[in-house]
N, C-alpha and C. Protein backbone atom coordinates (compact mmCIF):
# COMPACT_ATOMS: atom_id res chain seq x y z
N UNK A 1 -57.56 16.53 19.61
CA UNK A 1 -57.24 15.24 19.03
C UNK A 1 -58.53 14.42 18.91
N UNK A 2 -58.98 13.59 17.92
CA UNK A 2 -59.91 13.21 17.21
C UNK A 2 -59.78 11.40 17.92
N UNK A 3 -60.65 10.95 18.69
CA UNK A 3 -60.34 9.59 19.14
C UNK A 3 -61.85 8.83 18.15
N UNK A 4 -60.75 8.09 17.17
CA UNK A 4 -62.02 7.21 16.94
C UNK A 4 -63.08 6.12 17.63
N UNK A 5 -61.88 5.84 18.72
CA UNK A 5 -62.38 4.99 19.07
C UNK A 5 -63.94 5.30 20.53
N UNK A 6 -63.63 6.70 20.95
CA UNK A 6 -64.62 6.66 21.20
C UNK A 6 -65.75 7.85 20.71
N UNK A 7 -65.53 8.29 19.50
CA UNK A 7 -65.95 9.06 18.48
C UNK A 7 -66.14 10.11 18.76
N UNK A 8 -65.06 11.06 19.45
CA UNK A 8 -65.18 12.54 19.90
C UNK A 8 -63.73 13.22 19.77
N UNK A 9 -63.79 14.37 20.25
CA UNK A 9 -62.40 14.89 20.03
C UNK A 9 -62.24 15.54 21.39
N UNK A 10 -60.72 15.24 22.00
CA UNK A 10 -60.16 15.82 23.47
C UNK A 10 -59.84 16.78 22.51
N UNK A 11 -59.60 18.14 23.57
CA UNK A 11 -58.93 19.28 23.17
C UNK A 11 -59.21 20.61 24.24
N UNK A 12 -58.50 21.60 23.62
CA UNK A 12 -58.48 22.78 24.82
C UNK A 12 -59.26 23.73 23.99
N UNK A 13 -60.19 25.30 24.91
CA UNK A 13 -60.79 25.74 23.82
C UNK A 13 -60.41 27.11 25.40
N UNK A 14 -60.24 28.17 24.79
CA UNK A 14 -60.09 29.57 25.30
C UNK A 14 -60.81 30.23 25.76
N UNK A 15 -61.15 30.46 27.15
CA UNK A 15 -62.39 31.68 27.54
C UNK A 15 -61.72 33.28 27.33
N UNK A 16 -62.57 33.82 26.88
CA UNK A 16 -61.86 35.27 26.62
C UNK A 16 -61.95 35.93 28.00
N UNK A 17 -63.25 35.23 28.80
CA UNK A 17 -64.23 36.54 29.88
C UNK A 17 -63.03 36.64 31.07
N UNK A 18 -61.93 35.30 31.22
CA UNK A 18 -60.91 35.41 32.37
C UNK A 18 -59.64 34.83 31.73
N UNK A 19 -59.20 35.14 30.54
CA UNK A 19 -57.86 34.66 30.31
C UNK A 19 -57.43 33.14 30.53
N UNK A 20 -58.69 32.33 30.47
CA UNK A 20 -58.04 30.63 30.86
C UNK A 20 -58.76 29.56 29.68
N UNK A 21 -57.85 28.46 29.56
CA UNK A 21 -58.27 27.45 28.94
C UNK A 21 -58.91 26.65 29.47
N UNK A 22 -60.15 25.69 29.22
CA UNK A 22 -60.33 24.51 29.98
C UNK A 22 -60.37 23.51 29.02
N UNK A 23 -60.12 22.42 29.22
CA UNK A 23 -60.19 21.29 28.54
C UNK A 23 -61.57 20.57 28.57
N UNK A 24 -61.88 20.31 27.45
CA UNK A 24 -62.79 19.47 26.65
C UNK A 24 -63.12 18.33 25.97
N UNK A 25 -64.28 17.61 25.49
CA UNK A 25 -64.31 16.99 24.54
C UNK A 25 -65.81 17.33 23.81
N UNK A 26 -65.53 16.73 23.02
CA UNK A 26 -66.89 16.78 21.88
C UNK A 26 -67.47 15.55 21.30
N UNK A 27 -68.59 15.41 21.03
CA UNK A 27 -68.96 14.56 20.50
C UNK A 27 -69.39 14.70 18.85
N UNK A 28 -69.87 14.04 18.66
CA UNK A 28 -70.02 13.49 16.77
C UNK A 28 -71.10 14.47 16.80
N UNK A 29 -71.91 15.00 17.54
CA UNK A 29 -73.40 15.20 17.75
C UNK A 29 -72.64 16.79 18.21
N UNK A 30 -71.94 17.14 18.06
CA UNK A 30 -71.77 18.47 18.78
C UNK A 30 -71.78 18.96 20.19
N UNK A 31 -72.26 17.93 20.88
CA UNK A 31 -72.46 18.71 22.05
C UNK A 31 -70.73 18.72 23.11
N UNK A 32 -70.70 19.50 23.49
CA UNK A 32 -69.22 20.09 24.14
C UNK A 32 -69.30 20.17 26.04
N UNK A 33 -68.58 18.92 26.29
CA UNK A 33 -68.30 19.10 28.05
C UNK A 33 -67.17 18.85 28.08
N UNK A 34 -67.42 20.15 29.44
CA UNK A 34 -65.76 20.59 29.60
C UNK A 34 -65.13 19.67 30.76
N UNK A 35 -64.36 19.27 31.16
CA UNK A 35 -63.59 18.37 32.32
C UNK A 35 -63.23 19.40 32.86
N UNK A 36 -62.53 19.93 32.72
CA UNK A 36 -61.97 21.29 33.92
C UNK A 36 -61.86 22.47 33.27
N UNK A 37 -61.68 23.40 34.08
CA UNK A 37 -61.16 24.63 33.60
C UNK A 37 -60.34 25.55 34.37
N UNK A 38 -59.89 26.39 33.74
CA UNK A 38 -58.85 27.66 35.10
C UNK A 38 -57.61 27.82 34.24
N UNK A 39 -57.16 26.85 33.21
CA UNK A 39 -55.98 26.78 33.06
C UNK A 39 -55.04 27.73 32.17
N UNK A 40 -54.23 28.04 32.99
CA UNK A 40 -53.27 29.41 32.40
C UNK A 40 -53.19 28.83 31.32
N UNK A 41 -52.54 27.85 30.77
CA UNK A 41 -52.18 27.52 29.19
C UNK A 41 -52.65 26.45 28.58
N UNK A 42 -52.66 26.65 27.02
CA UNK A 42 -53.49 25.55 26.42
C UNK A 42 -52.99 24.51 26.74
N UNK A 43 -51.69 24.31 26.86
CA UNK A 43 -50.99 22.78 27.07
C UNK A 43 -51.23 22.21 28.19
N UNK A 44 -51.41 22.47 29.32
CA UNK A 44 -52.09 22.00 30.47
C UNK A 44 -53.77 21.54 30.31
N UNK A 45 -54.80 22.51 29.62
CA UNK A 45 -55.94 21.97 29.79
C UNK A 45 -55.94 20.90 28.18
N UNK A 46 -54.50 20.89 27.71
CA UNK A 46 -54.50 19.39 26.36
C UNK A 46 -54.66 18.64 27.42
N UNK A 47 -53.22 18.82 28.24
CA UNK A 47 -52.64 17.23 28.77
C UNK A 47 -53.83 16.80 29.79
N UNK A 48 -54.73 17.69 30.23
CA UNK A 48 -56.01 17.09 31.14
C UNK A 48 -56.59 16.44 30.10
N UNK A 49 -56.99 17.09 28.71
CA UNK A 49 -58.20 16.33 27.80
C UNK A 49 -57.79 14.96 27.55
N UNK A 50 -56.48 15.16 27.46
CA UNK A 50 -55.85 13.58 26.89
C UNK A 50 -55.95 12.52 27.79
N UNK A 51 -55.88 13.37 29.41
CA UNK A 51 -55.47 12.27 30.06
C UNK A 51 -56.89 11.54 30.40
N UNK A 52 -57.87 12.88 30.25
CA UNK A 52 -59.47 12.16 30.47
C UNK A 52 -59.81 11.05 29.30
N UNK A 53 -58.97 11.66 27.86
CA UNK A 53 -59.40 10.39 26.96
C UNK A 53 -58.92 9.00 27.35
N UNK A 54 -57.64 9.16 27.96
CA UNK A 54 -56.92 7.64 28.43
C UNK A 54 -57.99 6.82 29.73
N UNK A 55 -58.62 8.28 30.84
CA UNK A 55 -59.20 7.15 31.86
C UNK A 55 -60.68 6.71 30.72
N UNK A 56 -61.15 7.43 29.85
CA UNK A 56 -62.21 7.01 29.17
C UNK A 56 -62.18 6.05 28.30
N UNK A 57 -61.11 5.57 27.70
CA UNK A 57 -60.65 4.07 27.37
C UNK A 57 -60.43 3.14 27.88
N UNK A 58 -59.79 3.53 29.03
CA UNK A 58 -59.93 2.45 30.33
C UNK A 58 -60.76 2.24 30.75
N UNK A 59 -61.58 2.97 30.60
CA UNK A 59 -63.18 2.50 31.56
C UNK A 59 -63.49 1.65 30.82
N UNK A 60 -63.86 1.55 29.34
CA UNK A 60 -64.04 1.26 28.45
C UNK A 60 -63.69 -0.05 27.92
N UNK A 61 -62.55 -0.23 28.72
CA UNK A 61 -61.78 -1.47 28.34
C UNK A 61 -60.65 -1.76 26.94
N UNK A 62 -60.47 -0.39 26.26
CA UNK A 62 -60.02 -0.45 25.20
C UNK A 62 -58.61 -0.64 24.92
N UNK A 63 -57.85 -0.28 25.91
CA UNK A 63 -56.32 -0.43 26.29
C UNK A 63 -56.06 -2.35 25.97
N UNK A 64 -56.56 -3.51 26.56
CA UNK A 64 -56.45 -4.74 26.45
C UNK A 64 -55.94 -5.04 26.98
N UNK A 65 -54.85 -6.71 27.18
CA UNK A 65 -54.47 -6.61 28.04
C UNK A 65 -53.12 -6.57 27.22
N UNK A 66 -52.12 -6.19 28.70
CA UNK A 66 -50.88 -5.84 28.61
C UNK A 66 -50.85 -4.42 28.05
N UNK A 67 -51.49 -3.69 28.11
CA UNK A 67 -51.34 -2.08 27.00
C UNK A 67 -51.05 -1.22 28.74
């Protein structure tokens, strides 16, 4: 998923070498860090990327108030 607001994309990407996903993001610039990894299925290392995009808006201050 593509966050404009802080101009990168959360997402999950597949290691072949042990059968696991880890979750990611990317930047505009290409460069790719991973938040975790191990995860049996893509939907688990999404719901980590997403949830790292939410504390990274919060840090951020982008939520406002009442959000």
């Amino acid at each position: 998923m593509y966050c404009k607001t802080l101009s990168c994309v959360f997402d999950a990407a597949f290691d072949p070498s042990d059968d696991t996903w880890s979750a990611i993001y990317v930047y505009r610039d290409g460069n790719v860090h991973t938040i975790d990894a191990g995860f049996a299925t893509e939907e688990e290392a999404e719901a980590c990327a997403l949830a790292e995009r939410d504390r990274q808006l919060e840090d951020n201050d982008q939520f406002g108030v009442g959000a």
